[in-house]
N, C-alpha and C. Protein backbone atom coordinates (compact mmCIF):
# COMPACT_ATOMS: atom_id res chain seq x y z
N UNK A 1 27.57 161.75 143.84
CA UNK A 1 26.71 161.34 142.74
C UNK A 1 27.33 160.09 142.10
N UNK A 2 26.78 158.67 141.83
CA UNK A 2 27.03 157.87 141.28
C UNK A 2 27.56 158.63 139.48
N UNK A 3 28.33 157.41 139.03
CA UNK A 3 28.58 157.60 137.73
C UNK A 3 27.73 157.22 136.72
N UNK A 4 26.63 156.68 137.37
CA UNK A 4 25.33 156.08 136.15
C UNK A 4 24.78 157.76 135.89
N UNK A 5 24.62 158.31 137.15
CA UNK A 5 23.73 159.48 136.92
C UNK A 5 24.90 160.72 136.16
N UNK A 6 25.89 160.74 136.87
CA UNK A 6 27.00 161.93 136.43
C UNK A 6 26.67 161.25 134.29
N UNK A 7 27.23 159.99 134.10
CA UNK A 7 27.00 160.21 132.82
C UNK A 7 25.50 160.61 132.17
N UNK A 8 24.23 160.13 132.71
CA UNK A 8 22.92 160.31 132.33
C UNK A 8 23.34 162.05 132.35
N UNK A 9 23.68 162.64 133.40
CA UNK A 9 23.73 164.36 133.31
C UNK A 9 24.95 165.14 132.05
N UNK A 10 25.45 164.52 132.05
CA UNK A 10 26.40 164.62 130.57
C UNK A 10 26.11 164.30 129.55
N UNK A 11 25.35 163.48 129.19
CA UNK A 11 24.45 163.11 128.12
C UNK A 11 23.12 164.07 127.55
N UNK A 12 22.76 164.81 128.59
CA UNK A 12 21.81 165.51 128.88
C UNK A 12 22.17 167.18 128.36
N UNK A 13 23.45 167.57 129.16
CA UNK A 13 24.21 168.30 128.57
C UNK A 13 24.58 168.35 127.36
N UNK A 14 24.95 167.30 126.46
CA UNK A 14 25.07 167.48 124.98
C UNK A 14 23.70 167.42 124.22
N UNK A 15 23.04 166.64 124.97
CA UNK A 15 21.19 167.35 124.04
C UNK A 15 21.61 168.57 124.26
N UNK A 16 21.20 169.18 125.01
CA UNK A 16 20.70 170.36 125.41
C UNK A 16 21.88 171.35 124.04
N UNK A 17 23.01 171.03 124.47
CA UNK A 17 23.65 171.94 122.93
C UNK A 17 23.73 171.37 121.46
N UNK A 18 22.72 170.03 121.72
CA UNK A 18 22.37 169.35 120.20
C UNK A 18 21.17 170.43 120.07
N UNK A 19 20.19 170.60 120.94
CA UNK A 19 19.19 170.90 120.80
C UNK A 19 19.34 173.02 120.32
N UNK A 20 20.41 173.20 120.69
CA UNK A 20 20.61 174.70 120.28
C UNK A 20 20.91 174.79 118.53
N UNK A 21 21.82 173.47 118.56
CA UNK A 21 22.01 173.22 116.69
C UNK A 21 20.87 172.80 116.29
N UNK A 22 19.91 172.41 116.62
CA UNK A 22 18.78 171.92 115.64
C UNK A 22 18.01 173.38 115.64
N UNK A 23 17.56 174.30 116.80
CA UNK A 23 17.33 175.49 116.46
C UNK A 23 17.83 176.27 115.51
N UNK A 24 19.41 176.68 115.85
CA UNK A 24 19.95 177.68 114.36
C UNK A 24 19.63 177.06 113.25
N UNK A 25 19.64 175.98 113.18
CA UNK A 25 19.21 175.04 112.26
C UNK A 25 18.57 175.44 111.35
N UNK A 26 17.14 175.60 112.12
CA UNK A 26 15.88 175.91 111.65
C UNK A 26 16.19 177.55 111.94
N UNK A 27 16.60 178.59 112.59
CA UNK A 27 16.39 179.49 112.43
C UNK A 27 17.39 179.98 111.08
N UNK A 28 18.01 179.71 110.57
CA UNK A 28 19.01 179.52 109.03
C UNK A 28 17.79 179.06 108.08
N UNK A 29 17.08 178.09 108.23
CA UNK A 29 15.84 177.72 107.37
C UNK A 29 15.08 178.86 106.91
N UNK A 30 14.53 179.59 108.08
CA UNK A 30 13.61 180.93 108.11
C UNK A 30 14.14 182.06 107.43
N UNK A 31 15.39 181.86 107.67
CA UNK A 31 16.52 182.93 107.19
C UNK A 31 16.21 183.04 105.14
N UNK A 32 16.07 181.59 105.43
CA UNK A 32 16.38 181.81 103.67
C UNK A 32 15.12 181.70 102.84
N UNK A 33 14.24 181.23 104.13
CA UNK A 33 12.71 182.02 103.31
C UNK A 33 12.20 183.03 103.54
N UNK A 34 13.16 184.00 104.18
CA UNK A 34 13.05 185.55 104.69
C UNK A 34 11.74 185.84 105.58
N UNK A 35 12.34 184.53 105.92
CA UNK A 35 10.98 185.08 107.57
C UNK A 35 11.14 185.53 108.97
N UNK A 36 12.05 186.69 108.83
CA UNK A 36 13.20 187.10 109.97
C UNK A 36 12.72 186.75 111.42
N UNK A 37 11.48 187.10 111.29
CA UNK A 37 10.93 186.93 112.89
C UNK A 37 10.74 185.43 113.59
N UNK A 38 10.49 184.79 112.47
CA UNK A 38 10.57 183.10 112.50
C UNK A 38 11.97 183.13 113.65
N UNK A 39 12.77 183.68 112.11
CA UNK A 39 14.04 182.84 112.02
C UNK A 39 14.60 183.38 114.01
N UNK A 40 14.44 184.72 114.53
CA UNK A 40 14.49 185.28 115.50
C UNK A 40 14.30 184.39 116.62
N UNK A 41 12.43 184.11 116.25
CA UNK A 41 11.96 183.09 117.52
C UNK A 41 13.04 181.92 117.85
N UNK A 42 13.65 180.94 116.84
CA UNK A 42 14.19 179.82 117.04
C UNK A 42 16.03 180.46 117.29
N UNK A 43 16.64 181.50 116.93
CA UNK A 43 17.80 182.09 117.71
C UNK A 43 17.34 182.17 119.16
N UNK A 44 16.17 182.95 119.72
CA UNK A 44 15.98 182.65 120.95
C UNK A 44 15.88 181.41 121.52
N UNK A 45 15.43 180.49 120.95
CA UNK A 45 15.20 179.00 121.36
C UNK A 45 16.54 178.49 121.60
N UNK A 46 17.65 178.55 120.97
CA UNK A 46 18.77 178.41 120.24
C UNK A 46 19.86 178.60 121.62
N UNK A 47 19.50 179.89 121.88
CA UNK A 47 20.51 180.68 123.14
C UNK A 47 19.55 179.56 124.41
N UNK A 48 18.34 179.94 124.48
CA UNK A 48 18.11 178.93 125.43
C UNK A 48 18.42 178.11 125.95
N UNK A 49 18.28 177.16 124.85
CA UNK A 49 18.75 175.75 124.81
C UNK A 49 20.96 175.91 125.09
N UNK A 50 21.57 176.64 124.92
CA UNK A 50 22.65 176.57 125.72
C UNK A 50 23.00 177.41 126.62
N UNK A 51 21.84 177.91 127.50
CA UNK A 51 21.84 178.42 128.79
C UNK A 51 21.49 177.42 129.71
N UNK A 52 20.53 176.47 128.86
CA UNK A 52 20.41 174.95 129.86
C UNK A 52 21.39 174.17 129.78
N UNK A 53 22.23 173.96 128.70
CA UNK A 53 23.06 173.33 128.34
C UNK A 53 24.31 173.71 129.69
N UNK A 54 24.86 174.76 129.67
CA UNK A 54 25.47 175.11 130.55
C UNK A 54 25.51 175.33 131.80
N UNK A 55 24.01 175.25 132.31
CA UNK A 55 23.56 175.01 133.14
C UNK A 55 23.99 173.72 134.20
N UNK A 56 23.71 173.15 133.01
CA UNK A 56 23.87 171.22 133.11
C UNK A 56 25.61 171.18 133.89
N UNK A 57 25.95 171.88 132.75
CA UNK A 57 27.56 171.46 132.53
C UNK A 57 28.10 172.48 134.36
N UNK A 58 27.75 173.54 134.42
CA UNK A 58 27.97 173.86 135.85
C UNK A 58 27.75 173.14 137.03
N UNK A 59 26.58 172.76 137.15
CA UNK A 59 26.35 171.42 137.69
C UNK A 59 27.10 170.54 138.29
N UNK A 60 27.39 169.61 137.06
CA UNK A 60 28.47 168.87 137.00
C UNK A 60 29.69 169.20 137.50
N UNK A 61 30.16 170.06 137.51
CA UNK A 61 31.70 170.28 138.13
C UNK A 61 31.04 170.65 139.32
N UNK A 62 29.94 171.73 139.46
CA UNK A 62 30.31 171.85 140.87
C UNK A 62 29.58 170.68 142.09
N UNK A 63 29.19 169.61 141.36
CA UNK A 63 29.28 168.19 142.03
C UNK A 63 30.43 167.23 141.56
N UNK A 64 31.55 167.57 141.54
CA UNK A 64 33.05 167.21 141.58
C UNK A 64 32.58 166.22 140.45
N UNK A 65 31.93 166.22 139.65
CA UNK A 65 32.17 165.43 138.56
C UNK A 65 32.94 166.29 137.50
N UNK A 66 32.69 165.72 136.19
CA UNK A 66 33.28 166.44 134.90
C UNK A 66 32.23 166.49 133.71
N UNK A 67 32.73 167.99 133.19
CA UNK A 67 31.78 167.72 132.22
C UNK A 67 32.19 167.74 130.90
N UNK A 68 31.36 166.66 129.80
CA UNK A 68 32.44 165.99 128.50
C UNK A 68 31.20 166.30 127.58
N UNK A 69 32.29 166.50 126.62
CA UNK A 69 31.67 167.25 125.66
C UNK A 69 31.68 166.19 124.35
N UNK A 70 30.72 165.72 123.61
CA UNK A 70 30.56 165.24 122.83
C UNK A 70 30.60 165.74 121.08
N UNK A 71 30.66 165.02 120.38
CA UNK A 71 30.25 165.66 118.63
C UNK A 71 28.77 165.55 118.47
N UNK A 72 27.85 166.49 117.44
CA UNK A 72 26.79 166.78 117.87
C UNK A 72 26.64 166.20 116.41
N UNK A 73 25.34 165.54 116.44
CA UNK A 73 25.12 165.02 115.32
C UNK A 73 24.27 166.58 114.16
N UNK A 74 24.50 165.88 112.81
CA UNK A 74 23.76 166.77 111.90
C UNK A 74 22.29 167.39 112.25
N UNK A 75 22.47 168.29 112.19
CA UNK A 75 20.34 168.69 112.01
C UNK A 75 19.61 168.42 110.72
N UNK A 76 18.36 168.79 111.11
CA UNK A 76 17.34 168.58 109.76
C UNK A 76 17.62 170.02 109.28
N UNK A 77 17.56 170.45 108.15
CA UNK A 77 18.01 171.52 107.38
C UNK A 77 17.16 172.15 106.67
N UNK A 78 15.85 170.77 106.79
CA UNK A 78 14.87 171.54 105.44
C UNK A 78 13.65 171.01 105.70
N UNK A 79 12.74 171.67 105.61
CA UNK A 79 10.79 171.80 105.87
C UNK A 79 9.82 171.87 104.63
N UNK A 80 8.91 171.10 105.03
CA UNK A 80 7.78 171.09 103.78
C UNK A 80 7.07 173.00 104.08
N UNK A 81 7.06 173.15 105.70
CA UNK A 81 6.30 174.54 105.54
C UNK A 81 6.70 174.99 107.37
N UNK A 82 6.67 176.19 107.38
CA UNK A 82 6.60 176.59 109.05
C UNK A 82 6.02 175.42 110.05
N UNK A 83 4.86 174.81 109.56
CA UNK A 83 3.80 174.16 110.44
C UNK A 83 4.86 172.84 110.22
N UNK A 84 4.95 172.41 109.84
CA UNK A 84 6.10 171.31 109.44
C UNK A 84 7.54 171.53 110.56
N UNK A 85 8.09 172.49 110.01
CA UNK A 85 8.93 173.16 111.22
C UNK A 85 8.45 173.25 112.94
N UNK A 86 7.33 173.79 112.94
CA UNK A 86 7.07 173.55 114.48
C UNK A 86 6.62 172.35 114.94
N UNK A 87 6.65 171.73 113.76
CA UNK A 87 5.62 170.15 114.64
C UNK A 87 6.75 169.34 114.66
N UNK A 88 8.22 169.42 114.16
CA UNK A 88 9.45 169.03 114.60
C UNK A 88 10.13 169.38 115.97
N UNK A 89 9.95 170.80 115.60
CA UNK A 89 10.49 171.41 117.11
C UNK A 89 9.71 170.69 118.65
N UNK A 90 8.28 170.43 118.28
CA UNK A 90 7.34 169.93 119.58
C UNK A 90 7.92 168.98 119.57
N UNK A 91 8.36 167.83 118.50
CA UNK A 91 8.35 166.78 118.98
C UNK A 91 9.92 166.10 119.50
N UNK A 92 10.73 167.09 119.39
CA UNK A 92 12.32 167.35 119.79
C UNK A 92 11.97 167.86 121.36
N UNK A 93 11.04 168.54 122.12
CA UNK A 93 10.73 169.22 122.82
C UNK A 93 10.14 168.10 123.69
N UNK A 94 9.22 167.45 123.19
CA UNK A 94 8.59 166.20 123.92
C UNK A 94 9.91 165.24 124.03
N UNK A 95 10.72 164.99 123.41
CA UNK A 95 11.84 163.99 123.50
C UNK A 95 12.53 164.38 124.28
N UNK A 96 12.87 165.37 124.85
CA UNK A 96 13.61 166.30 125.64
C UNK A 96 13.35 165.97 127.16
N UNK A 97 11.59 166.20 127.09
CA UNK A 97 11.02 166.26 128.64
C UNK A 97 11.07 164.75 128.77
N UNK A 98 11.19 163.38 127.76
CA UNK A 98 11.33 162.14 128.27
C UNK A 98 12.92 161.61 129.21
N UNK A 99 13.34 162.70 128.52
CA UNK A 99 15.04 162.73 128.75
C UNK A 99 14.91 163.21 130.19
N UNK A 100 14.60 164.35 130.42
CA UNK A 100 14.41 164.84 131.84
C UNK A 100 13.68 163.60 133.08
N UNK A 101 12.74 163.57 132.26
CA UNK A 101 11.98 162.57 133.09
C UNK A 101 12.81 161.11 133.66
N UNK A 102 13.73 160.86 132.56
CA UNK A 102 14.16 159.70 132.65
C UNK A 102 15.59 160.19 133.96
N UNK A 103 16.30 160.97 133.64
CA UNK A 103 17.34 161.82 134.95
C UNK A 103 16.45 161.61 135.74
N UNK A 104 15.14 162.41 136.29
CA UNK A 104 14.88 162.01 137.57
C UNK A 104 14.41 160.94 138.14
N UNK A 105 13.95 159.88 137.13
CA UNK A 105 13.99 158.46 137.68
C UNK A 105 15.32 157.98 138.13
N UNK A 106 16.33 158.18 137.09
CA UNK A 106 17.55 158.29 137.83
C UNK A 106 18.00 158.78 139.10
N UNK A 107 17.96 159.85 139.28
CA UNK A 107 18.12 161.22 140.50
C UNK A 107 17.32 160.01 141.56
N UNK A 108 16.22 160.04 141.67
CA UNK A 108 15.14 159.26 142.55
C UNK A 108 15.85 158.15 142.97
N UNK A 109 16.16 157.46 142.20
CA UNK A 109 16.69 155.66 142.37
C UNK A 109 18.13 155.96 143.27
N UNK A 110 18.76 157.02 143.33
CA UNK A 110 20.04 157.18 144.10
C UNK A 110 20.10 157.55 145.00
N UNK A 111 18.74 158.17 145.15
CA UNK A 111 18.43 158.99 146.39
C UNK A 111 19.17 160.17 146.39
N UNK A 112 19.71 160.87 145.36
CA UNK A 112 20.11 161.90 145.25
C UNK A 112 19.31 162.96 144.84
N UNK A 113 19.30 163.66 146.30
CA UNK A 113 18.00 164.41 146.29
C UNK A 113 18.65 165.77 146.04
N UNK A 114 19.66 166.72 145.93
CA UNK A 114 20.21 167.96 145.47
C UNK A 114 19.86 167.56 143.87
N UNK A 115 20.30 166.27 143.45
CA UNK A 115 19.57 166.25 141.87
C UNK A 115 18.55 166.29 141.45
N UNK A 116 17.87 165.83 142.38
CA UNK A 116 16.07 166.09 142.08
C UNK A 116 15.63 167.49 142.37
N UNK A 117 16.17 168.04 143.02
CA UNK A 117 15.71 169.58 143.26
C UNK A 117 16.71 170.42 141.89
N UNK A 118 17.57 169.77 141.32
CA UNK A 118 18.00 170.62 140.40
C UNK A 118 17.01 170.33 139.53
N UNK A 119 17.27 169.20 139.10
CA UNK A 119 16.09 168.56 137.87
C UNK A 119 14.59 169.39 137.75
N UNK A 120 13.98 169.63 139.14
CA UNK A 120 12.45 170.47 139.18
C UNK A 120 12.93 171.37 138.56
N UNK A 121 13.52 172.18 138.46
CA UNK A 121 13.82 173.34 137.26
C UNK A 121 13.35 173.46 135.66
N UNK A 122 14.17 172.12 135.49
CA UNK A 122 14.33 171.64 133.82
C UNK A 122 12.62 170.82 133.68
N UNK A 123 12.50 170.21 134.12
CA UNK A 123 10.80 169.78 134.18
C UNK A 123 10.24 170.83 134.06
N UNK A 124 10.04 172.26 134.81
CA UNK A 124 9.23 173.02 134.70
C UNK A 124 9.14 173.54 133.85
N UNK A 125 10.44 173.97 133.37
CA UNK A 125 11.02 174.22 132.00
C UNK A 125 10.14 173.70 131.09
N UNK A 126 10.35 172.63 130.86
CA UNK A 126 9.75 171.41 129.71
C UNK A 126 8.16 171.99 129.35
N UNK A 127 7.31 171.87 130.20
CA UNK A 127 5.88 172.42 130.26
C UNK A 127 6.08 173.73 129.96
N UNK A 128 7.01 174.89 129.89
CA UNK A 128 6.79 175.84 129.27
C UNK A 128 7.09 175.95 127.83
N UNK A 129 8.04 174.75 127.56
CA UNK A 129 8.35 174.39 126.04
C UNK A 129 7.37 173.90 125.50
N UNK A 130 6.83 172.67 126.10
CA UNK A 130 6.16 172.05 125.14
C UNK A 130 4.69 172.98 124.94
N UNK A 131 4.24 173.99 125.81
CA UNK A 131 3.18 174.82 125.60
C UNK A 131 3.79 175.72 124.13
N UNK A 132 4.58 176.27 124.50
CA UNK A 132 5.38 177.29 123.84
C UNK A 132 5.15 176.73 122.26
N UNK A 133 5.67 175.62 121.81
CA UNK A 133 5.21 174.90 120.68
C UNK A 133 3.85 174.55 120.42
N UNK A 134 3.38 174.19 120.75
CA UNK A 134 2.04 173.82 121.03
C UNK A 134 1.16 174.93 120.53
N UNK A 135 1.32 175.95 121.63
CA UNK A 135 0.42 177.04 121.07
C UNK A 135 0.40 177.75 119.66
N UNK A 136 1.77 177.65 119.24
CA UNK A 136 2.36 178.50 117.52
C UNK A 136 1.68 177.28 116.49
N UNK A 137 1.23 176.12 117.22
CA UNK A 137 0.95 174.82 116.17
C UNK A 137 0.10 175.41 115.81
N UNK A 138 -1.21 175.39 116.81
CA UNK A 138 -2.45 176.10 117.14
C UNK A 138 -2.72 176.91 115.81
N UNK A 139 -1.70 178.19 116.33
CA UNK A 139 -2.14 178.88 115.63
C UNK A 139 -1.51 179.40 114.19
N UNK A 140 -0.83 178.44 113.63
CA UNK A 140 -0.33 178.35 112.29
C UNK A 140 -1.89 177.15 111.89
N UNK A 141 -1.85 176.42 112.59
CA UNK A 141 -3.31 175.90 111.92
C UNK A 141 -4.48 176.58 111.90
N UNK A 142 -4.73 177.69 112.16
CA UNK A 142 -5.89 178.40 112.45
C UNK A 142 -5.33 179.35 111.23
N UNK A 143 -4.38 180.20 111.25
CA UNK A 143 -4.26 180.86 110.13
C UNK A 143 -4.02 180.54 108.47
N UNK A 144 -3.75 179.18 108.50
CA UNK A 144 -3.25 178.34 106.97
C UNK A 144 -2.85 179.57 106.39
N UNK A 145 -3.73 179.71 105.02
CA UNK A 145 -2.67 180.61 103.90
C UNK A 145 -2.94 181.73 104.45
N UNK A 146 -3.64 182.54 105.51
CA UNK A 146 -3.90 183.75 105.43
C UNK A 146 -2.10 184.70 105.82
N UNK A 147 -1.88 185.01 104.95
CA UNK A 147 -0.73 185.84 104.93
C UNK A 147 -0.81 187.51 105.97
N UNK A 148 -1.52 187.84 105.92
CA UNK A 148 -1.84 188.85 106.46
C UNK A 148 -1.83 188.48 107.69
N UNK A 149 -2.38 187.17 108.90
CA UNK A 149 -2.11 186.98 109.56
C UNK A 149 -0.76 186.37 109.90
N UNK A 150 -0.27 185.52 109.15
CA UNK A 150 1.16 185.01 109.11
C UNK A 150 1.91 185.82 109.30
N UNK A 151 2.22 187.12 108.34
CA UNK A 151 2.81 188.56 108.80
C UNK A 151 2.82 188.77 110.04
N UNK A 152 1.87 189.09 110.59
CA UNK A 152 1.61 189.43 111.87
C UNK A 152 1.89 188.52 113.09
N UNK A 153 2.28 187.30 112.98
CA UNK A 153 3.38 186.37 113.91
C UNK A 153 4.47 186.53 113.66
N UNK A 154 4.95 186.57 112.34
CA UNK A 154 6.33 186.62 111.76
C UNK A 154 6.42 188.10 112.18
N UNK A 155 6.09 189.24 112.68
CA UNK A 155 6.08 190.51 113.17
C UNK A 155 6.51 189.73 114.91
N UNK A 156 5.46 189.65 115.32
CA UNK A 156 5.46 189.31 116.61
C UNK A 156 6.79 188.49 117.12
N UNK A 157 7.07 187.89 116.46
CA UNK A 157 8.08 187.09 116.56
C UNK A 157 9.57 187.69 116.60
N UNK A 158 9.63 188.58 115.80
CA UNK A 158 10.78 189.19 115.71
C UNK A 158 11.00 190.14 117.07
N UNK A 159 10.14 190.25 117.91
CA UNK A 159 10.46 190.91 118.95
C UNK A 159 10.79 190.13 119.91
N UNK A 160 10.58 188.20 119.91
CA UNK A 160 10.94 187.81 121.00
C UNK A 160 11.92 188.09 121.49
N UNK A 161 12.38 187.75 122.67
CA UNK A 161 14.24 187.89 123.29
C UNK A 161 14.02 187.01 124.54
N UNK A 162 15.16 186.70 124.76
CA UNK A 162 15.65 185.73 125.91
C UNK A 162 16.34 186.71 127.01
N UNK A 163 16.17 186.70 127.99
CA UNK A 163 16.73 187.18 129.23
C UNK A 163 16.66 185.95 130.19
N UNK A 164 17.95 185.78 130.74
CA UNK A 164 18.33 184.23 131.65
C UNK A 164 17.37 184.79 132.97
N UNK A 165 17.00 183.35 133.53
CA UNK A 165 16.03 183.50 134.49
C UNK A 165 17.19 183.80 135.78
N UNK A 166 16.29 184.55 137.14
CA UNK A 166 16.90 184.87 138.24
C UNK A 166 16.90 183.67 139.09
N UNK A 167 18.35 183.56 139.53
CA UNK A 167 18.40 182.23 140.28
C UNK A 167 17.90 182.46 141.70
């Protein structure tokens, strides 16, 4: 693997555990407007995001590169409202899949094709994120103030969980 791409994949790697701090982030947000199930959904997002992260970073060594670990910049800490909150998360999510996209233009241009077959993973990935957001937009805009329905996501929510996919 060239070193343009080994760093583009290390770079990638520290999103990916920037992107777990901007979750707790926001799931600490939820926390303190006692919206446990919120706060739940984005801990799952959270673990996610450094199961890819590590992902990345396995990778990397076991294509005799190295993997370097960076300082993660601050998160956003604070929201006008939930819907506010998820329309951050989409658009951290869309920035994400440009990032991916941009590795496999990379991957492509080297002809490093074990990277492009890793990369189809994280792409596919991406389209289940950016749905994943997408759909809670949906339907925080469909419910506005109705609390009774809000409950009942913030219910739903608290049952999500993460189980790592089978390789």
């Amino acid at each position: 693997m060239n070193d343009n791409l080994a760093q583009a994949l290390n770079e990638q790697m520290n999103f990916e555990f920037y992107s777990a701090h901007v979750y707790l982030a926001m799931a600490a947000y939820c926390s303190s407007e006692s919206l446990d199930g919120f706060a739940n959904f984005f801990l799952v997002q959270a673990e996610e995001e450094r199961f890819h992260a590590m992902k990345l970073y396995k990778y990397i060594n076991d294509r005799r590169g190295r993997a370097t670990l960076a300082a993660l910049p601050e998160p956003k800490n604070s929201y006008e409202s939930m819907l506010d909150l998820f329309e951050h998360g989409y658009k951290h999510e869309q920035q994400n899949t440009q990032k991916f996209y941009h590795l496999a233009d990379l991957a492509l241009d080297a002809r490093e094709h074990a990277t492009i077959h890793f990369l189809k993973w994280f792409i596919d990935e991406q389209v289940e994120e950016e749905a994943l957001f997408d759909g809670v937009i949906q339907k925080l805009k469909r419910i506005e103030k109705d609390s009774n329905a809000f409950y009942m996501l913030d219910s739903e929510f608290a049952k999500r969980s993460f189980t790592a996919p089978a390789e």
